[in-house]
C-alpha atoms as a PDB file:
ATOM      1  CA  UNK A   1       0.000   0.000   0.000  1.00  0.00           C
ATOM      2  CA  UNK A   2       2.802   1.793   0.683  1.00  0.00           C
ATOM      3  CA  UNK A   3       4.425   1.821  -2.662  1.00  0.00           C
ATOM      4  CA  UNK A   4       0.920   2.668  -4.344  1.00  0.00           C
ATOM      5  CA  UNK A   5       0.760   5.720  -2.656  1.00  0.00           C
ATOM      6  CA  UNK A   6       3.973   6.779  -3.364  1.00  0.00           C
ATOM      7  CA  UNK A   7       3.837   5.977  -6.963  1.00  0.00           C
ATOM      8  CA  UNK A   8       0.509   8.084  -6.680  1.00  0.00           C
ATOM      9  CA  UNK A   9       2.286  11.016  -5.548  1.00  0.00           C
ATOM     10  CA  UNK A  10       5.019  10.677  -8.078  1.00  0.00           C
ATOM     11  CA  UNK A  11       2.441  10.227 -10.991  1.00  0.00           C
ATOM     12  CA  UNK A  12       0.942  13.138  -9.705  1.00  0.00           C
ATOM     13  CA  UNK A  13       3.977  15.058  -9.782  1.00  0.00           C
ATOM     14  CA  UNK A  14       4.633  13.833 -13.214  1.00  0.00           C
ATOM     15  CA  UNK A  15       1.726  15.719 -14.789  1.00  0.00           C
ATOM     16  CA  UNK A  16       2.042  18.947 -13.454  1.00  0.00           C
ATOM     17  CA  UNK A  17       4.255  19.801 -16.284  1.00  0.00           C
ATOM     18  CA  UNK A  18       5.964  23.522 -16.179  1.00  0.00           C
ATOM     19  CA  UNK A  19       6.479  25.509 -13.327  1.00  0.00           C
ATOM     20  CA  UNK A  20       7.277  29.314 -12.999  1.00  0.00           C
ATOM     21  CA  UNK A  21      11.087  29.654 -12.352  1.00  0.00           C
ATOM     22  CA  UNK A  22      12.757  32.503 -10.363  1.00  0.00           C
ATOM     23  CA  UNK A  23      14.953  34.518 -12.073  1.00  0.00           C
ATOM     24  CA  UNK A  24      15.623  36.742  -9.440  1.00  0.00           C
ATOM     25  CA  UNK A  25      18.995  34.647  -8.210  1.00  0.00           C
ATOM     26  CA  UNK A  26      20.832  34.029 -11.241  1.00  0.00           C
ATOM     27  CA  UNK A  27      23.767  35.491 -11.604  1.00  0.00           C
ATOM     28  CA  UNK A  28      25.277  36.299 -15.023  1.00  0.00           C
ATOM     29  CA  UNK A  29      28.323  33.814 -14.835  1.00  0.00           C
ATOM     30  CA  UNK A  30      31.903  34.862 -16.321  1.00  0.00           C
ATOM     31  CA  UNK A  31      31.987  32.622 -19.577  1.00  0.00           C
ATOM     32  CA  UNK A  32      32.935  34.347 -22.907  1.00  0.00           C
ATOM     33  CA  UNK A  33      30.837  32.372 -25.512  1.00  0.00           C
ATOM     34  CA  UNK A  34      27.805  32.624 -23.493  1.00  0.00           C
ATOM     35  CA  UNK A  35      28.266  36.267 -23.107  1.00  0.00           C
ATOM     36  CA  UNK A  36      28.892  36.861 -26.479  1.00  0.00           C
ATOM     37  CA  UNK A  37      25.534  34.334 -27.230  1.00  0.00           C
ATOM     38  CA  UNK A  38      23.372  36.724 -24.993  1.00  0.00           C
ATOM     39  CA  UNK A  39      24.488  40.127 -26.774  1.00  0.00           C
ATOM     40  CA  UNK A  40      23.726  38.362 -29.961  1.00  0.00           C
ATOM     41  CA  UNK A  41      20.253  37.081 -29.472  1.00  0.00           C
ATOM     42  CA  UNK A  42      18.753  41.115 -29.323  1.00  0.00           C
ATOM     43  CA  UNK A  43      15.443  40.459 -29.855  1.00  0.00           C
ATOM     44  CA  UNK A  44      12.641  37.503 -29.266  1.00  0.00           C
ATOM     45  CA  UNK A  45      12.179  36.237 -32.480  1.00  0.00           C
ATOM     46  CA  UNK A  46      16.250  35.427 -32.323  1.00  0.00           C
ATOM     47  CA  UNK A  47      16.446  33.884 -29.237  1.00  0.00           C
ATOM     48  CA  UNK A  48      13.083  32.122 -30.152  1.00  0.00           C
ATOM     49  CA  UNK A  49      15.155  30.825 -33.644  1.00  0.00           C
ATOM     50  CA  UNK A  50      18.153  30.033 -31.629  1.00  0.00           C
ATOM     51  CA  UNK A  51      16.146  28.033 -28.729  1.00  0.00           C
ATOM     52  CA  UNK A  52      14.585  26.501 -32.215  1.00  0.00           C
ATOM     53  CA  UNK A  53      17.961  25.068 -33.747  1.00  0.00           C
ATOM     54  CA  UNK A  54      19.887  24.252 -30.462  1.00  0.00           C
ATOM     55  CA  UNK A  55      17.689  23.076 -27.666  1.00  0.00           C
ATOM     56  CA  UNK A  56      15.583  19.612 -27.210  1.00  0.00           C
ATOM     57  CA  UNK A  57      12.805  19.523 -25.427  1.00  0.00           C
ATOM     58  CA  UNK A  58      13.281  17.312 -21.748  1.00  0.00           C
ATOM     59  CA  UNK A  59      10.776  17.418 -19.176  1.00  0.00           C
ATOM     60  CA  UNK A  60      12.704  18.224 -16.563  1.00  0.00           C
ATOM     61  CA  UNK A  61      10.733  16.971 -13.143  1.00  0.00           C
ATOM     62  CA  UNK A  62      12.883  17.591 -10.261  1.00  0.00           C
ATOM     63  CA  UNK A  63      15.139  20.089 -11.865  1.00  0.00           C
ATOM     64  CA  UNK A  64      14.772  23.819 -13.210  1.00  0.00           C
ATOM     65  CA  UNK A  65      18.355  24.807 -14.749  1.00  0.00           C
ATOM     66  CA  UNK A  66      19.322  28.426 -14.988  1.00  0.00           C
ATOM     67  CA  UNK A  67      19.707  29.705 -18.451  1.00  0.00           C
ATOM     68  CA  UNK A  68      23.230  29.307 -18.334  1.00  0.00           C
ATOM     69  CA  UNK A  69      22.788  25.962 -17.093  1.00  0.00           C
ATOM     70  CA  UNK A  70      20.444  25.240 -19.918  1.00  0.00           C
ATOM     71  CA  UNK A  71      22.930  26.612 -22.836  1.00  0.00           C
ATOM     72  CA  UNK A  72      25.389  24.022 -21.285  1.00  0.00           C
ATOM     73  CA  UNK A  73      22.865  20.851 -21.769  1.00  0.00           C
ATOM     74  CA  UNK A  74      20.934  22.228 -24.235  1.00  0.00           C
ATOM     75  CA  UNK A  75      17.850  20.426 -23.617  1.00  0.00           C
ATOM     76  CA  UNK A  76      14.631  21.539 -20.731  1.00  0.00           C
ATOM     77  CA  UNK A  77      10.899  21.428 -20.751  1.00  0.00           C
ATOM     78  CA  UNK A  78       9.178  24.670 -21.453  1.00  0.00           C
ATOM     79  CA  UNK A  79       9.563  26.640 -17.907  1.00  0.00           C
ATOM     80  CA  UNK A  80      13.042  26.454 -18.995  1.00  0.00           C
ATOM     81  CA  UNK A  81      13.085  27.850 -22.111  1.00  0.00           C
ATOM     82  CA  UNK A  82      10.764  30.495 -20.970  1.00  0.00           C
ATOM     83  CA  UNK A  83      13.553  30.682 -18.227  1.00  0.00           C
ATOM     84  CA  UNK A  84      16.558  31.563 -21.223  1.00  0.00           C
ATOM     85  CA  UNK A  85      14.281  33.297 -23.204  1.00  0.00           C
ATOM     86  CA  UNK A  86      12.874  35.866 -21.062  1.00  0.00           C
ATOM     87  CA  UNK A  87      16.896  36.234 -19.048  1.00  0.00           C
ATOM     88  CA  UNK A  88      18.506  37.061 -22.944  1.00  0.00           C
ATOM     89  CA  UNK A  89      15.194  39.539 -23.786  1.00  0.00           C
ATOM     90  CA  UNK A  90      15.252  41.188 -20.107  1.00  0.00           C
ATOM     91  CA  UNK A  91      19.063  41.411 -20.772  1.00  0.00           C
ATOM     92  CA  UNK A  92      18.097  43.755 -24.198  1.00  0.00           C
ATOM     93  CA  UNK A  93      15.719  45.880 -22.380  1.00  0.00           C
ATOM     94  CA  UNK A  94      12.615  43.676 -22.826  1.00  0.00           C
ATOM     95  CA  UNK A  95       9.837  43.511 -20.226  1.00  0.00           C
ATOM     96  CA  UNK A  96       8.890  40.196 -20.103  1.00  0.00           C
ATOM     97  CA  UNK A  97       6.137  38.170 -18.172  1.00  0.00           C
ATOM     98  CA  UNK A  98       5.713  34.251 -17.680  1.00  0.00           C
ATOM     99  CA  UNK A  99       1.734  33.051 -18.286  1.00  0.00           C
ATOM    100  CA  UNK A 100       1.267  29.827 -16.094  1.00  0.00           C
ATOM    101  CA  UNK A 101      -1.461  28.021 -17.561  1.00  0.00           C
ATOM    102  CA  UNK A 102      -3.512  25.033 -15.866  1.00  0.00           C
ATOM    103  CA  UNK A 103      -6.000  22.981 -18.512  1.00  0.00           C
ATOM    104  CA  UNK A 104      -9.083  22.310 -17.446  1.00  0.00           C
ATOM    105  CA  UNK A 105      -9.412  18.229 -15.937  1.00  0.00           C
ATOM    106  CA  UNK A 106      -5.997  17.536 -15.556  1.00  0.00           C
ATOM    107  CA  UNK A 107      -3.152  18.294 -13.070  1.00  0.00           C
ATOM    108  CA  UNK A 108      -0.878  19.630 -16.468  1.00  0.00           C
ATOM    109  CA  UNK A 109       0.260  22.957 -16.080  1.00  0.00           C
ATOM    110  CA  UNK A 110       2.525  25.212 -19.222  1.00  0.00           C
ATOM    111  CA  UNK A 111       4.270  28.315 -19.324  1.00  0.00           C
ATOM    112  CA  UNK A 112       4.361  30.669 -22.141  1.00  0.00           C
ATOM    113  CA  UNK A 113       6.928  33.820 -22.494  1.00  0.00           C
ATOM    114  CA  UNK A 114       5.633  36.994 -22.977  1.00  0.00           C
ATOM    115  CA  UNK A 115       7.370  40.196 -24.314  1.00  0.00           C
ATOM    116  CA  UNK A 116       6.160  43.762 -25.126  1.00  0.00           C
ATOM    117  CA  UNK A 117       7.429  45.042 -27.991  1.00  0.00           C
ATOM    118  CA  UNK A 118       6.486  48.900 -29.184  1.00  0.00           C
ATOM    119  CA  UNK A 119       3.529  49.017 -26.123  1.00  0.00           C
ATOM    120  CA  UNK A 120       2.128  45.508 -27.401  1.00  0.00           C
ATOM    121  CA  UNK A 121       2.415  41.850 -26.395  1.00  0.00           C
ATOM    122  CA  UNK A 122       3.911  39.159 -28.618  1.00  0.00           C
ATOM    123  CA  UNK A 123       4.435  35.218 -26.809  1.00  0.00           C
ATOM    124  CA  UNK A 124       7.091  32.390 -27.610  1.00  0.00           C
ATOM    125  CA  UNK A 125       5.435  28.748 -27.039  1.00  0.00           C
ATOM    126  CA  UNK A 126       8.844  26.584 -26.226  1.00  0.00           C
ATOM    127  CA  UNK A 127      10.620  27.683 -28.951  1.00  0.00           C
ATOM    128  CA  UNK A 128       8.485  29.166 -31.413  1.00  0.00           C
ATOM    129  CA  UNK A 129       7.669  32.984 -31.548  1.00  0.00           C
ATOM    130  CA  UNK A 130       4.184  34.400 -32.097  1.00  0.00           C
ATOM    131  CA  UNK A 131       4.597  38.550 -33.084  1.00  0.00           C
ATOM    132  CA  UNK A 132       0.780  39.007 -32.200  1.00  0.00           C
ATOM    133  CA  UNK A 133       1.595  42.315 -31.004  1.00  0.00           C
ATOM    134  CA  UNK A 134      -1.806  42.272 -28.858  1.00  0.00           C
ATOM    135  CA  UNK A 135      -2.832  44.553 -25.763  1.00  0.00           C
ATOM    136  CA  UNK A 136      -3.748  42.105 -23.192  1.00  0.00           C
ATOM    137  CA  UNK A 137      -2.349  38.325 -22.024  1.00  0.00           C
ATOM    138  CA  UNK A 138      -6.118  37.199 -22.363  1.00  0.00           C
ATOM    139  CA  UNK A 139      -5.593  37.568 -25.980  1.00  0.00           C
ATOM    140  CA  UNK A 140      -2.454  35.292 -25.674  1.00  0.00           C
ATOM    141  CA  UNK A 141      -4.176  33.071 -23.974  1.00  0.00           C
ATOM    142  CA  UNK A 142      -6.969  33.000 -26.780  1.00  0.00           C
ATOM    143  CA  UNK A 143      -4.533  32.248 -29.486  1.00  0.00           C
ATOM    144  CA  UNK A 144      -2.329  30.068 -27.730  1.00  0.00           C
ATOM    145  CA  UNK A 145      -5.544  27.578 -27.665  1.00  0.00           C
ATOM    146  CA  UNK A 146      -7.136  27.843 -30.898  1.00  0.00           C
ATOM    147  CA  UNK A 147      -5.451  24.832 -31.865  1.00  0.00           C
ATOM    148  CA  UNK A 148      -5.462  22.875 -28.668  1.00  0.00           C
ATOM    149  CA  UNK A 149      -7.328  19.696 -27.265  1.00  0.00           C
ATOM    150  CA  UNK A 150      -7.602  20.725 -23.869  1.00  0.00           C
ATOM    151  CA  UNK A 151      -9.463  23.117 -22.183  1.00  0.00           C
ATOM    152  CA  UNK A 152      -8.523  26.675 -20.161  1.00  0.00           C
ATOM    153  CA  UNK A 153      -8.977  26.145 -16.016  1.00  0.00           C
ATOM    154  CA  UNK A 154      -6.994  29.106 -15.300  1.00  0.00           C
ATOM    155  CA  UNK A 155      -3.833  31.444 -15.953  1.00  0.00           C
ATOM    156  CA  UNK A 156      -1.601  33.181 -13.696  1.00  0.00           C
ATOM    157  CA  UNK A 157       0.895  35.820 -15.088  1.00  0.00           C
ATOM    158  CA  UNK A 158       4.343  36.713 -13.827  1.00  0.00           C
ATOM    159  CA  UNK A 159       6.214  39.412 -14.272  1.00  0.00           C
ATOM    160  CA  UNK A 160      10.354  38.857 -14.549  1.00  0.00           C
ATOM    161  CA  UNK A 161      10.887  39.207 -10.773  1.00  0.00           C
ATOM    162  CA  UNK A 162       8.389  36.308  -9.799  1.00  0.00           C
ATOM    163  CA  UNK A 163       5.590  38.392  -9.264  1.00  0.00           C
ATOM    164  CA  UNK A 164       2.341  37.520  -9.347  1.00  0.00           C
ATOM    165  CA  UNK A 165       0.924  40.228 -12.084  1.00  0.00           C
ATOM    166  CA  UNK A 166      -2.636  38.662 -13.124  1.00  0.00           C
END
């Protein structure tokens, strides 16, 4: 009975999916190629591209890398490619926001990125990039399930410091 309820609890844990990350601790670390990497990727649709052709997707259960720690293995689930993506677009002056999305029925749980660009909001969905340019997250939200099977529960948004925004 024992084992049943802990393979309960780690099934459980299983589909909960994406988490929000906190980027408030990471510090920039003193490596060359990823510093030169960073200033590179200026804009979303870049980093979005580069996240594209470098990174495989790994659902990462117990673990959240940083983005550095991410550029090293080159593979996460999508908090954290939302994690790299909105460190290199916060680096180039971006404000960026984390949507936390929970589907209705299930335990699953995804993150989206979210950056305004010229006073309007455009999303990356792991690593593809969506230039919506929209005025409000609920309109993210709408397009990031027209083409979905499950159903909207709920959706927090975070703003780059962890804070709860929406």
């Amino acid at each position: 009975m024992k084992k049943l309820f802990l393979l309960l609890i780690l099934f459980i844990f299983l589909l909960t999916g994406c988490d929000i990350y906190n980027l408030n601790s990471f510090v920039l670390p003193d490596d060359a190629e990823f510093l030169a990497l960073v200033q590179e990727l200026d804009n979303p649709e870049k980093i979005c591209s580069y996240m594209k052709e470098n990174f495989a997707r790994k659902d990462n259960i117990f673990y959240s890398p940083n983005p550095y720690e991410l550029w090293l293995c080159q593979e996460g689930d999508c908090n954290d490619l939302v994690t790299f993506a909105m460190f290199v677009a916060n680096f180039h002056g971006y404000k960026t926001y984390q949507i936390q999305i929970s589907f209705k029925g299930t335990f699953i749980k995804h993150v989206l990125a979210v950056y305004l660009e010229d006073g309007k909001y455009t999303y990356s969905n792991f690593k593809a990039y969506y230039p919506l340019y929209v005025l409000s997250f609920d309109e993210i939200v709408s397009d990031y399930f027209i083409n979905h099977e499950l159903e909207l529960k709920s959706y927090k948004v975070y703003g780059y410091e962890n804070n709860l925004i929406k």
